[in-house]
N, C-alpha and C. Protein backbone atom coordinates (compact mmCIF):
# COMPACT_ATOMS: atom_id res chain seq x y z
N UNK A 1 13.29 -4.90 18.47
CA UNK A 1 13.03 -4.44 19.81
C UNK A 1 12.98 -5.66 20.73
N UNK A 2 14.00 -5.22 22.06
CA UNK A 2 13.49 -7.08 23.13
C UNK A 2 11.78 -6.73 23.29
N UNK A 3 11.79 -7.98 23.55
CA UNK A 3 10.49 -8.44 24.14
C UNK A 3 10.54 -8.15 25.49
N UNK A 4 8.93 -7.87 25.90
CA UNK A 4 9.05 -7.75 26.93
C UNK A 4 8.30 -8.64 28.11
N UNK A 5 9.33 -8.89 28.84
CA UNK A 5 8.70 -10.25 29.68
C UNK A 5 7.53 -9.69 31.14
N UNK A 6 6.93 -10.79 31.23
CA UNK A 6 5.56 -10.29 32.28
C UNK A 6 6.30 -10.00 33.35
N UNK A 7 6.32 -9.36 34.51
CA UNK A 7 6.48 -8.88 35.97
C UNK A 7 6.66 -9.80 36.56
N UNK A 8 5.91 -11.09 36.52
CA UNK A 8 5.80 -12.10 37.59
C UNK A 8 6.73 -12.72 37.06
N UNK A 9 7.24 -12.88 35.55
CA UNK A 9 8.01 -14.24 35.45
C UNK A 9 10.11 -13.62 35.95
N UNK A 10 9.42 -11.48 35.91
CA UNK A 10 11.06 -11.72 36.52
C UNK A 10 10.92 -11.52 37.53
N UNK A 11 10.19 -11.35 38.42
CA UNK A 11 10.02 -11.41 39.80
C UNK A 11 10.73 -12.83 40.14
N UNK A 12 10.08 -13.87 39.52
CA UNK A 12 10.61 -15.50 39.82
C UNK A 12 11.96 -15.81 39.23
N UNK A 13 12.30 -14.89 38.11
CA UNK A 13 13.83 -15.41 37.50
C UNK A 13 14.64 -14.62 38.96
N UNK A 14 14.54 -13.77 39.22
CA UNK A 14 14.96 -12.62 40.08
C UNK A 14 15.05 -13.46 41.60
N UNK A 15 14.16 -14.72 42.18
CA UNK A 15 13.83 -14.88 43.01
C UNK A 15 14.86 -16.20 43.02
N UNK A 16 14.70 -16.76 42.30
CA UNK A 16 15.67 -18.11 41.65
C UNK A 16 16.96 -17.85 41.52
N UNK A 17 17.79 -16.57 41.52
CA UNK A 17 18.97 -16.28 40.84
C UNK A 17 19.20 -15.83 42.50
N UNK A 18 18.48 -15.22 42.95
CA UNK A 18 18.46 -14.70 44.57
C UNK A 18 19.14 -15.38 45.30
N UNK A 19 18.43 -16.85 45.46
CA UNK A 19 18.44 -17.83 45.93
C UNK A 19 19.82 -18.97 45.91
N UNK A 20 20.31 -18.51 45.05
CA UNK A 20 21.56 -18.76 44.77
C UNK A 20 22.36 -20.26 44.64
N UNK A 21 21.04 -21.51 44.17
CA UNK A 21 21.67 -22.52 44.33
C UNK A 21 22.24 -22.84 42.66
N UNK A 22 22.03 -21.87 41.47
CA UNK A 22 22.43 -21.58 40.21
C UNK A 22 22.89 -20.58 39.79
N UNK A 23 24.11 -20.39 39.33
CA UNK A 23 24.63 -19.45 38.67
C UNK A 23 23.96 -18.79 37.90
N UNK A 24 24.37 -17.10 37.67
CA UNK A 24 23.27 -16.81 36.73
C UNK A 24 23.23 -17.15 35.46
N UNK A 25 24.62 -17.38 34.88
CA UNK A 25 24.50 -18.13 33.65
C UNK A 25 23.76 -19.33 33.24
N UNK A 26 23.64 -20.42 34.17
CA UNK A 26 23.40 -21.46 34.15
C UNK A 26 21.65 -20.89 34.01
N UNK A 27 20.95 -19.96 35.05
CA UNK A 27 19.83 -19.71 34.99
C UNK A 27 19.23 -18.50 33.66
N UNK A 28 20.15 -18.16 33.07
CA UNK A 28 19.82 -17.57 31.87
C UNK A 28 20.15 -17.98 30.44
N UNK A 29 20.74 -19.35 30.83
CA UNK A 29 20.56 -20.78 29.86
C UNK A 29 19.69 -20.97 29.84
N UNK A 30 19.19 -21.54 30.83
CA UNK A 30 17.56 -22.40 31.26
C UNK A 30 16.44 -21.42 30.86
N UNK A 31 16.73 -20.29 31.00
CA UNK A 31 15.33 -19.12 30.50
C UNK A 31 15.42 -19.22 29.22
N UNK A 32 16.55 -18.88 28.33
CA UNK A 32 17.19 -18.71 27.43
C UNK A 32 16.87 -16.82 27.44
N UNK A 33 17.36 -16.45 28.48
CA UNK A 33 17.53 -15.14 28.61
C UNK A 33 19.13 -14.60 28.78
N UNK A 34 19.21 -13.54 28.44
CA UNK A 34 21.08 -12.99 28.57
C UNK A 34 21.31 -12.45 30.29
N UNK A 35 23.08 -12.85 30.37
CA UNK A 35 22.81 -12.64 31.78
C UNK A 35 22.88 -11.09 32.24
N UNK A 36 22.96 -10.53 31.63
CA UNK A 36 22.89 -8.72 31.48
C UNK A 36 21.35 -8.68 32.10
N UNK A 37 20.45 -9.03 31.46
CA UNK A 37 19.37 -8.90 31.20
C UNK A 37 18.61 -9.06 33.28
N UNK A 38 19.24 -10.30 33.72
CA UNK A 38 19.00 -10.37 34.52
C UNK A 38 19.72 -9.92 35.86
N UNK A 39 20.98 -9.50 35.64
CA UNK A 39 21.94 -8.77 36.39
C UNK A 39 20.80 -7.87 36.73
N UNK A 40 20.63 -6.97 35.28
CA UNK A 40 19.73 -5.79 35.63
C UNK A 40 17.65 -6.14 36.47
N UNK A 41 17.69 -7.49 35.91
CA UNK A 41 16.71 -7.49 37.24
C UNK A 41 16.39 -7.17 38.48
N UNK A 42 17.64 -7.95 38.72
CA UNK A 42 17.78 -7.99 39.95
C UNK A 42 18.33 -6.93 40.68
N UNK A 43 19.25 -5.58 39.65
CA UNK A 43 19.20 -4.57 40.30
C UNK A 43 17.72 -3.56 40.39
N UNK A 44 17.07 -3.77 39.48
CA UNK A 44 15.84 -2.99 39.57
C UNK A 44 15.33 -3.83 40.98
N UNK A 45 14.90 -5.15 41.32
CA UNK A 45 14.55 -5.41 42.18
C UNK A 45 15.24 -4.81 43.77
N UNK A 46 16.55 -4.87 43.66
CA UNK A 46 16.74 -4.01 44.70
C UNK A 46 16.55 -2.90 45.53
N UNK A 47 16.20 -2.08 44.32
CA UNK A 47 16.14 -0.86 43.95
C UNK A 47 14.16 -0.61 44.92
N UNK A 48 13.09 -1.91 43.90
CA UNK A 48 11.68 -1.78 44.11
C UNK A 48 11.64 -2.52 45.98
N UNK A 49 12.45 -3.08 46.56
CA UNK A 49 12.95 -3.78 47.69
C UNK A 49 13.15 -3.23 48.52
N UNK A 50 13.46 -1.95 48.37
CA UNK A 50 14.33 -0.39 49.33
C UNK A 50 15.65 -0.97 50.02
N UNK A 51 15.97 -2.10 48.96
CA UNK A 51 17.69 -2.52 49.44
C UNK A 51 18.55 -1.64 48.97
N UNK A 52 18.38 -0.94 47.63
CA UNK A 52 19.35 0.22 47.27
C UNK A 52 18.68 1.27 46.90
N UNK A 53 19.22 2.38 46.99
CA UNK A 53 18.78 3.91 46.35
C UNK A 53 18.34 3.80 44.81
N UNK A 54 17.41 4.47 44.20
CA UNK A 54 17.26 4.70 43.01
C UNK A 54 15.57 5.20 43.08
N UNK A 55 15.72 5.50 41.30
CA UNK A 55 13.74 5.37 41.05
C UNK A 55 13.48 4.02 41.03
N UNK A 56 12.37 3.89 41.53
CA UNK A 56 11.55 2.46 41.62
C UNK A 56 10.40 2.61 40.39
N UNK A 57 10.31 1.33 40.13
CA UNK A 57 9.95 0.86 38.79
C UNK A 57 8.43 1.64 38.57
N UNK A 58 7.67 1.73 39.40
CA UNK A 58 6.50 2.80 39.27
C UNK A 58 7.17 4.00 39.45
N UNK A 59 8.20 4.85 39.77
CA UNK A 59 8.28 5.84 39.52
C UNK A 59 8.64 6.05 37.95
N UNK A 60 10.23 5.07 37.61
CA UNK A 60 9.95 5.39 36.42
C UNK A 60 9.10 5.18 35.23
N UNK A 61 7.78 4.59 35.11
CA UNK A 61 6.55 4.38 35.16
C UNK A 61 5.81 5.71 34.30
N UNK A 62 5.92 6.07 36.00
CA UNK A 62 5.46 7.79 35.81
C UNK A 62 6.11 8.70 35.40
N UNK A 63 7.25 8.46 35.27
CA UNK A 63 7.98 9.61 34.56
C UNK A 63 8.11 9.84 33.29
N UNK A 64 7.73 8.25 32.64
CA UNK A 64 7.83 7.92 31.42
C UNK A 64 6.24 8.76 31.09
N UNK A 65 5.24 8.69 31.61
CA UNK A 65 4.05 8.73 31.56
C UNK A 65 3.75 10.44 30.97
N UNK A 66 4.76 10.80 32.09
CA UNK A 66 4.24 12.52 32.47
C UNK A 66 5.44 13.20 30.93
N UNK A 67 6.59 12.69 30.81
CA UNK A 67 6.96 13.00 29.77
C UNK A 67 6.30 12.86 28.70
N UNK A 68 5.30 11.75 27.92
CA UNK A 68 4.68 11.61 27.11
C UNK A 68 3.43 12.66 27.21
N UNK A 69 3.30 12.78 27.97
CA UNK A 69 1.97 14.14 28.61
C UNK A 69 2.22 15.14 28.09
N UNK A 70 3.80 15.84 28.40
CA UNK A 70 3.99 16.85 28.28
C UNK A 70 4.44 16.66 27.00
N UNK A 71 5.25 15.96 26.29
CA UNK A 71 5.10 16.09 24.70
C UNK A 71 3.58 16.20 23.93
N UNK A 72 3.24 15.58 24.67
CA UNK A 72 1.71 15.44 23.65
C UNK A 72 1.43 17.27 23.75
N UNK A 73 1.06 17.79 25.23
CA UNK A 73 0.66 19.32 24.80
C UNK A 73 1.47 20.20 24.66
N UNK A 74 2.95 19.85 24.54
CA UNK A 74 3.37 21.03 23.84
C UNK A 74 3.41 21.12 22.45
N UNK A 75 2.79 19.80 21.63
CA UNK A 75 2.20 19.86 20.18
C UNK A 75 1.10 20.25 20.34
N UNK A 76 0.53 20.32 21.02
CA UNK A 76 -1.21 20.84 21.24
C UNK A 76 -1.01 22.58 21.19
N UNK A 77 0.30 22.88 21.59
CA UNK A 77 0.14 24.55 21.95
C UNK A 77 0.91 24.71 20.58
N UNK A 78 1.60 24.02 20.41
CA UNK A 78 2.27 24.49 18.42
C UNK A 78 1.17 24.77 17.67
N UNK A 79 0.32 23.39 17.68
CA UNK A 79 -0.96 23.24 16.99
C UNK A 79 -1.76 24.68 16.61
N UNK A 80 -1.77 25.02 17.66
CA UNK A 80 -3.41 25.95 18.54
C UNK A 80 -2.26 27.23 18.39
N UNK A 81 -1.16 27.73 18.34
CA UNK A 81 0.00 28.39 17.87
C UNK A 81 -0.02 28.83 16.58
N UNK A 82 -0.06 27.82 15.30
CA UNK A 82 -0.12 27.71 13.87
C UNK A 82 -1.46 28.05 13.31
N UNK A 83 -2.36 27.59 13.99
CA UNK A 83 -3.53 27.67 13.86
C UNK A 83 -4.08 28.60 13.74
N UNK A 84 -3.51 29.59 15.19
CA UNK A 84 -3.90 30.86 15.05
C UNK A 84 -3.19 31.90 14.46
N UNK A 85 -1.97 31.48 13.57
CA UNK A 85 -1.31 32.67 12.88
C UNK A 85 -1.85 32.33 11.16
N UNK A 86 -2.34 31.36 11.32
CA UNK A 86 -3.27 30.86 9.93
C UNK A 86 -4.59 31.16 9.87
N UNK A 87 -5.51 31.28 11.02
CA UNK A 87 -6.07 31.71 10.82
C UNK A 87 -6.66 33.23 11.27
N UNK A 88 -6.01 33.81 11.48
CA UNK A 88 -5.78 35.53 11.58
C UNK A 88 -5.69 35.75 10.39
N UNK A 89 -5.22 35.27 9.37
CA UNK A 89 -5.27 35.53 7.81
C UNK A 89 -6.63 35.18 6.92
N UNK A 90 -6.83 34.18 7.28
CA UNK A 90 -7.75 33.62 6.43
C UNK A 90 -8.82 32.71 7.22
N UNK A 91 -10.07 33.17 7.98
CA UNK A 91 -10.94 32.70 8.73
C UNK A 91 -11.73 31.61 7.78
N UNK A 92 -11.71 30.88 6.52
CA UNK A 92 -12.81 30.07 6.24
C UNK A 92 -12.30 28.68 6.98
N UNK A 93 -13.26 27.99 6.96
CA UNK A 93 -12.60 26.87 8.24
C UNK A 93 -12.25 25.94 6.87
N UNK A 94 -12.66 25.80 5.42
CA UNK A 94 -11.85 25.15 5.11
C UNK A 94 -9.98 24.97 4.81
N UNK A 95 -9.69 26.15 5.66
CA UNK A 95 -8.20 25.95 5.26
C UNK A 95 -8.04 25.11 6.64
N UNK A 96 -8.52 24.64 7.06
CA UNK A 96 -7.78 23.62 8.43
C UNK A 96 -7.23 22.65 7.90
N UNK A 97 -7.53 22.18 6.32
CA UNK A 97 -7.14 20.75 5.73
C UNK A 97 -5.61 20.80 5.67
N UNK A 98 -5.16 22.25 4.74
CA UNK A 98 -3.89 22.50 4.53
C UNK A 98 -3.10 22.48 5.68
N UNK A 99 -3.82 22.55 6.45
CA UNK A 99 -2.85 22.84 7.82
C UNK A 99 -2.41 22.15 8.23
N UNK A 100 -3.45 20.73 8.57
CA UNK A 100 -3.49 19.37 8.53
C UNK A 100 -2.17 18.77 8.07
N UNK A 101 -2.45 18.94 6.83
CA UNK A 101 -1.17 18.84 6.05
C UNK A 101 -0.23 19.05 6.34
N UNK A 102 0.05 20.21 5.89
CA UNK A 102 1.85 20.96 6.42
C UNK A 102 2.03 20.52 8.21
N UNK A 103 1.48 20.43 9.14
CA UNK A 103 1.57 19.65 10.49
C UNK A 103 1.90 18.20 10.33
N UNK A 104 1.20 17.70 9.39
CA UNK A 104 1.38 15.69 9.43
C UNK A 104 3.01 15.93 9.03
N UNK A 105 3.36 16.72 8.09
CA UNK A 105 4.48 16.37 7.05
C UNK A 105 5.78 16.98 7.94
N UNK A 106 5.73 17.39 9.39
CA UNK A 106 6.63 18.23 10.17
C UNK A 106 6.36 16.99 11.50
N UNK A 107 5.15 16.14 11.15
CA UNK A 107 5.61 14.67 12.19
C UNK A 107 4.00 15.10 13.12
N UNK A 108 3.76 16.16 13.11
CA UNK A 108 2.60 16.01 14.20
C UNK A 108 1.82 15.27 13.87
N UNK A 109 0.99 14.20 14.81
CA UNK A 109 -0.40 13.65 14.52
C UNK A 109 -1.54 13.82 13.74
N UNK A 110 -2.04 13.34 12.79
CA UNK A 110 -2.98 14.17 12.17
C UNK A 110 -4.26 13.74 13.30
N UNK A 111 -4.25 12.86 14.26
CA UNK A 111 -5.84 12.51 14.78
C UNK A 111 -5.63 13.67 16.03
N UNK A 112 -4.43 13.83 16.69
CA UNK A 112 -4.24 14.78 17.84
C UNK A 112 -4.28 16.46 17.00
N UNK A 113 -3.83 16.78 15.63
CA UNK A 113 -4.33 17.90 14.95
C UNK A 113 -5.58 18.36 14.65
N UNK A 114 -6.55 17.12 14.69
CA UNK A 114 -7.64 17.32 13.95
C UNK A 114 -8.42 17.57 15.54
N UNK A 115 -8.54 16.60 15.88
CA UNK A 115 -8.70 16.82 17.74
C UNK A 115 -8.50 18.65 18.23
N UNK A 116 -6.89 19.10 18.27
CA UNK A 116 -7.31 20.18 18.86
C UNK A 116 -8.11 21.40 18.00
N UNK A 117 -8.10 21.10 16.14
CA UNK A 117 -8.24 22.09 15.82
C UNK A 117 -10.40 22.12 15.86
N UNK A 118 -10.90 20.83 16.27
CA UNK A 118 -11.92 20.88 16.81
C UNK A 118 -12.69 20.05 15.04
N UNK A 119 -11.90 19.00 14.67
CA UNK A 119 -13.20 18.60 13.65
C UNK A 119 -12.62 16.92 13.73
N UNK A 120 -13.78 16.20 13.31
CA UNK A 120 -12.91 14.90 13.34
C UNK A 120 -11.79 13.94 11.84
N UNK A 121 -11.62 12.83 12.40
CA UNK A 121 -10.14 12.88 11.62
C UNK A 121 -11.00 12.16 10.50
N UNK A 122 -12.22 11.61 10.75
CA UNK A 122 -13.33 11.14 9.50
C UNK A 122 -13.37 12.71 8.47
N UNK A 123 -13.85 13.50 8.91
CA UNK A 123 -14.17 14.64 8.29
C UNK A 123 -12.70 15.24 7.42
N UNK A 124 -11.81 14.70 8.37
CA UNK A 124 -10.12 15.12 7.43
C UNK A 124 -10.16 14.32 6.42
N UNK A 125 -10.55 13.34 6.22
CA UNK A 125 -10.18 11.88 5.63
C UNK A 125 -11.13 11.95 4.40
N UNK A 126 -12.47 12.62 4.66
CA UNK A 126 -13.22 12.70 3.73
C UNK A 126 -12.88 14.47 2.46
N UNK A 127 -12.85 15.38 3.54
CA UNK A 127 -12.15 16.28 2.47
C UNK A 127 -10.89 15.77 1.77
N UNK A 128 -10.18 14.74 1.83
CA UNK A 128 -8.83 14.29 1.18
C UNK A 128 -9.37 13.87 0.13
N UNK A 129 -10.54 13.56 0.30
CA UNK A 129 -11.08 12.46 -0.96
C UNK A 129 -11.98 13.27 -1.72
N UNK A 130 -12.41 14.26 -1.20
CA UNK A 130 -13.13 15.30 -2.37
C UNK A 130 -12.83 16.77 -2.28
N UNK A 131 -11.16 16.97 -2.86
CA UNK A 131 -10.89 18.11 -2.30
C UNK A 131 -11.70 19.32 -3.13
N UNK A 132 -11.27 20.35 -2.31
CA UNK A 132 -12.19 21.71 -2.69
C UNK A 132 -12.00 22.88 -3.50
N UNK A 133 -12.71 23.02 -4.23
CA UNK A 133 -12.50 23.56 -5.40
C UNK A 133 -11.71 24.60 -5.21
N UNK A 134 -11.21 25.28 -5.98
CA UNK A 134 -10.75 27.17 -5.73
C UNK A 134 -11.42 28.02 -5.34
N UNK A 135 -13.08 28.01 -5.66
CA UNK A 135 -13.84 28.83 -5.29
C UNK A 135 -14.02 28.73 -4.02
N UNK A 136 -13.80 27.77 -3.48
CA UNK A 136 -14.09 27.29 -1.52
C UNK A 136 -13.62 27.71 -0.67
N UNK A 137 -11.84 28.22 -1.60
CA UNK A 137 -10.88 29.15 -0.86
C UNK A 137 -11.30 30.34 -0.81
């Protein structure tokens, strides 16, 4: 994965390349950054500048933000979904473990599973380690 560089230092590569007494190659030698890398700076800077049209860097920010939002609860409504067609069958609260289960192994979270189904992920962690007899079922 690139790294990701602080705000201020491309604000200043961005400001330096602006400025135009170095090529950008020459200035993405000297960073030892690619000149792609800073092409696209400097168009995002345009962009955060209101020199050209686009989303600005806090919008896409937030968009990134509100998408992760809305993934997170539409596993929350699968969750709370499964939950309740599992437990319409079988009300003892120890089957939440299995559930646990078959959810981790389909990718959901087990700390955001354990979270909505209302117990903590200590209490998951500890039934793993002393599971429950047949009679419990």
């Amino acid at each position: 994965m690139p790294r990701k560089c602080p705000e201020e230092f491309e604000r200043n590569v961005v400001a330096v390349a602006r400025r135009g007494d170095h090529s950008v190659a020459e200035i993405a030698s000297g960073f030892d950054l690619s000149t792609k890398k800073i092409y696209r700076w400097m168009r995002q800077a345009d962009v955060d500048d209101g020199i050209k049209d686009g989303p600005t860097t806090a919008q896409q920010a937030e968009s990134v933000r509100l998408r992760r939002e809305v993934r997170r609860l539409e596993m929350e409504n699968e969750i709370v979904r499964r939950a309740a067609a599992c437990f319409a069958r079988d009300a003892l609260p120890k089957k939440k473990f299995p559930l646990v289960q078959d959810l981790a192994a389909e990718g959901f979270p087990v700390r955001l599973t354990c979270g909505v189904l209302d117990f903590s992920y200590q209490a998951f962690c500890k039934g793993q380690r002393q599971p429950c007899s047949a009679e419990d079922y």
